[in-house]
Each structure stands twice: as C-alpha cells, then as structure tokens.
C-alpha atoms as a PDB file:
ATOM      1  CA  UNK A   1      94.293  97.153  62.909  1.00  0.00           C
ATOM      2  CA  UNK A   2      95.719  96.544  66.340  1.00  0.00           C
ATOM      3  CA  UNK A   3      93.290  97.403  69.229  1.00  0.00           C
ATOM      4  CA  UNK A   4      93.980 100.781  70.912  1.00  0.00           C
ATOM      5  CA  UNK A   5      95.022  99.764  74.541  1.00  0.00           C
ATOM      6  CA  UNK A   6      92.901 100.885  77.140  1.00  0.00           C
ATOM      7  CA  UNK A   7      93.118 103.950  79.510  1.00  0.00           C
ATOM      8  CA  UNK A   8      95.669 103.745  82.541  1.00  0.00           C
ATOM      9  CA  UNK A   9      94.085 104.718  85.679  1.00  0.00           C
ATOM     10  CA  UNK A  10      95.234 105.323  89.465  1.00  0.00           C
ATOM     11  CA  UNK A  11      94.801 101.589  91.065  1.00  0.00           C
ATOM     12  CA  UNK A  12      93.070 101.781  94.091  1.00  0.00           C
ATOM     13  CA  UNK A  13      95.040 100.980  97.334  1.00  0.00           C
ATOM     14  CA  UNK A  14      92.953  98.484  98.867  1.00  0.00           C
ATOM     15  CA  UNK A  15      93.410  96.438  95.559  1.00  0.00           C
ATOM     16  CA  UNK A  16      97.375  97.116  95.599  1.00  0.00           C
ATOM     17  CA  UNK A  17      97.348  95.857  99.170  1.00  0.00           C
ATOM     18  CA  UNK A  18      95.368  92.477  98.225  1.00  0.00           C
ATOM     19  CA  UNK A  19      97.315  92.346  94.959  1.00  0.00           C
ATOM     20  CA  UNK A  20     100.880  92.346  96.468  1.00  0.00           C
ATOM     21  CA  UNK A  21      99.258  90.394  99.688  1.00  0.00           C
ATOM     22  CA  UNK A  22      98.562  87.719  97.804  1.00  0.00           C
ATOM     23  CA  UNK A  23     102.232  88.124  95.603  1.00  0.00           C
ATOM     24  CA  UNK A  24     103.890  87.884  99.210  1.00  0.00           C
ATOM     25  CA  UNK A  25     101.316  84.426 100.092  1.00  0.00           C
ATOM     26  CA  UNK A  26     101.378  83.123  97.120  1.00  0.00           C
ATOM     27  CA  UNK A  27     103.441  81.852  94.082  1.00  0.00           C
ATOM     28  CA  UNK A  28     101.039  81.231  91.237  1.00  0.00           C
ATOM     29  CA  UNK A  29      98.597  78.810  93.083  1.00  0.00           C
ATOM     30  CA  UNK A  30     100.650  77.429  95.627  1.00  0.00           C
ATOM     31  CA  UNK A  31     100.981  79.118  98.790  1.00  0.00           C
ATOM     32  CA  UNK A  32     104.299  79.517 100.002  1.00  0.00           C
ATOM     33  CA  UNK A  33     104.780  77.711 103.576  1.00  0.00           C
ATOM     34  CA  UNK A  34     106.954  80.478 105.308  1.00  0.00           C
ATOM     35  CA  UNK A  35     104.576  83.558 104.774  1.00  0.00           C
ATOM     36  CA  UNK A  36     101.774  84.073 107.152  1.00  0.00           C
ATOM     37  CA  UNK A  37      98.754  85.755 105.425  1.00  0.00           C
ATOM     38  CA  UNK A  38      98.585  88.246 108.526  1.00  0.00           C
ATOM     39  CA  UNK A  39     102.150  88.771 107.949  1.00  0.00           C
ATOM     40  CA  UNK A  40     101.451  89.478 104.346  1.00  0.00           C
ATOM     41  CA  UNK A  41      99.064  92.228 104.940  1.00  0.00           C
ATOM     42  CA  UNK A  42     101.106  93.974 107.088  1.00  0.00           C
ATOM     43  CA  UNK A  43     104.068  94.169 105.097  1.00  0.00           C
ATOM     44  CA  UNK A  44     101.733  94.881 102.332  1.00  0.00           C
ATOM     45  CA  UNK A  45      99.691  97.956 104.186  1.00  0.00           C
ATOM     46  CA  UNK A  46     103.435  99.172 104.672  1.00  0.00           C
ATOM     47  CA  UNK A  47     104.706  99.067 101.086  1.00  0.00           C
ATOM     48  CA  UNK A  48     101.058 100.885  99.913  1.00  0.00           C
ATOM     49  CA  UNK A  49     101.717 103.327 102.552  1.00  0.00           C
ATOM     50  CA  UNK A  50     105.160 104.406 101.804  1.00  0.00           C
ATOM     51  CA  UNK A  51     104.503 104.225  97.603  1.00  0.00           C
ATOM     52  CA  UNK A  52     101.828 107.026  99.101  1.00  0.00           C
ATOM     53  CA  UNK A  53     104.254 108.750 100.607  1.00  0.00           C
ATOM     54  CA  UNK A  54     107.089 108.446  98.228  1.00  0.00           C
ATOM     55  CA  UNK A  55     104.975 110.319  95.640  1.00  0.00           C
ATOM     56  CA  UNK A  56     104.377 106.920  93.529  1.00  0.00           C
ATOM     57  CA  UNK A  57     101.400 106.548  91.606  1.00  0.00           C
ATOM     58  CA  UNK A  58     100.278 102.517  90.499  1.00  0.00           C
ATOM     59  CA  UNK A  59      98.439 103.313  87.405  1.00  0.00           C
ATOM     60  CA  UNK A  60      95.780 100.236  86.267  1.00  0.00           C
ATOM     61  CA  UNK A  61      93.872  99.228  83.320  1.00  0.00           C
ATOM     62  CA  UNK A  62      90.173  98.852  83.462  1.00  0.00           C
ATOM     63  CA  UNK A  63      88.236  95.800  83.826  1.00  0.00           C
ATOM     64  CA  UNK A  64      88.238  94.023  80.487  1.00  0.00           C
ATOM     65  CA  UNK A  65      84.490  93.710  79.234  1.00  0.00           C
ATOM     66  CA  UNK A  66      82.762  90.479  79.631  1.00  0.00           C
ATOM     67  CA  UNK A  67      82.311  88.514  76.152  1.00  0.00           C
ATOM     68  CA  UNK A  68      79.588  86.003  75.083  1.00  0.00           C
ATOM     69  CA  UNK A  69      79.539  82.546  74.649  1.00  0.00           C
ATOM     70  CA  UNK A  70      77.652  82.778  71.710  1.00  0.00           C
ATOM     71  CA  UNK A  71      79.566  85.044  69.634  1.00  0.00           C
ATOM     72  CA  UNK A  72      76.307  86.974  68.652  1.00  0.00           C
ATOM     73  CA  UNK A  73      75.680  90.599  69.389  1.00  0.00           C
ATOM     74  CA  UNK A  74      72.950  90.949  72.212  1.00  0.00           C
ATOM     75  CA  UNK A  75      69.107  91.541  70.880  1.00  0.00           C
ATOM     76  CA  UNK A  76      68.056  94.750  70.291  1.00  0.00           C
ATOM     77  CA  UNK A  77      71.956  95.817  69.484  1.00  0.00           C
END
C-alpha cells in the first residue's frame, strides 16, 4: 500500500526567501561566480514580496521524521 503523502502547508516566507536565495547563489553545490549573495537576497525579498501581493500561496510539506540507524522501534514503544 503506497504511503499517503503528507499534508501541504503554507511555507513560511523567511524559508522561501533563503530557499530561492540560495537557487539564485547557487547551482547544486557550486556557487555561481556572477551572483552576489547580497544581491540574491534582495531579489529574493522582492519575489516573496510580490508572490504576497499577487495573492500566491507556496504550499510545503512537513519535515520528514527522523529514522533510526538501528531499524528497531524505540524502548518502551
């Protein structure tokens, strides 16, 4: 049985302006050598603020749980 996918909430807007920050700094690891990270956040601020305004809502998943190493259930559980 496939696993139900997990609840959509509103992102929050400080992490959509790190999360496209870093898309506009960064591809993958490597940084790209014509973006400044100040730069960055400022175009970044800007595309948060008019998504706002625009009426768009970033919807995103919850943190996925942590698992264990040892594949057993916690005691007590």
């Amino acid at each position: 049985m496939p696993d139900e996918p997990a609840p959509l909430r509103p992102a929050d807007p400080d992490d959509l302006r790190q999360a496209l920050a870093h898309a506009l700094t960064f591809d993958g690891r490597k940084q790209f050598r014509t973006s400044g990270e100040m730069m960055a956040r400022i175009t970044a601020e800007h595309l948060v603020r008019h998504l706002e305004m625009s009426g768009f809502v970033v919807m995103k998943r919850p943190p996925r749980a942590g698992h264990s190493t040892s594949g057993r259930s916690p005691a007590g559980a």
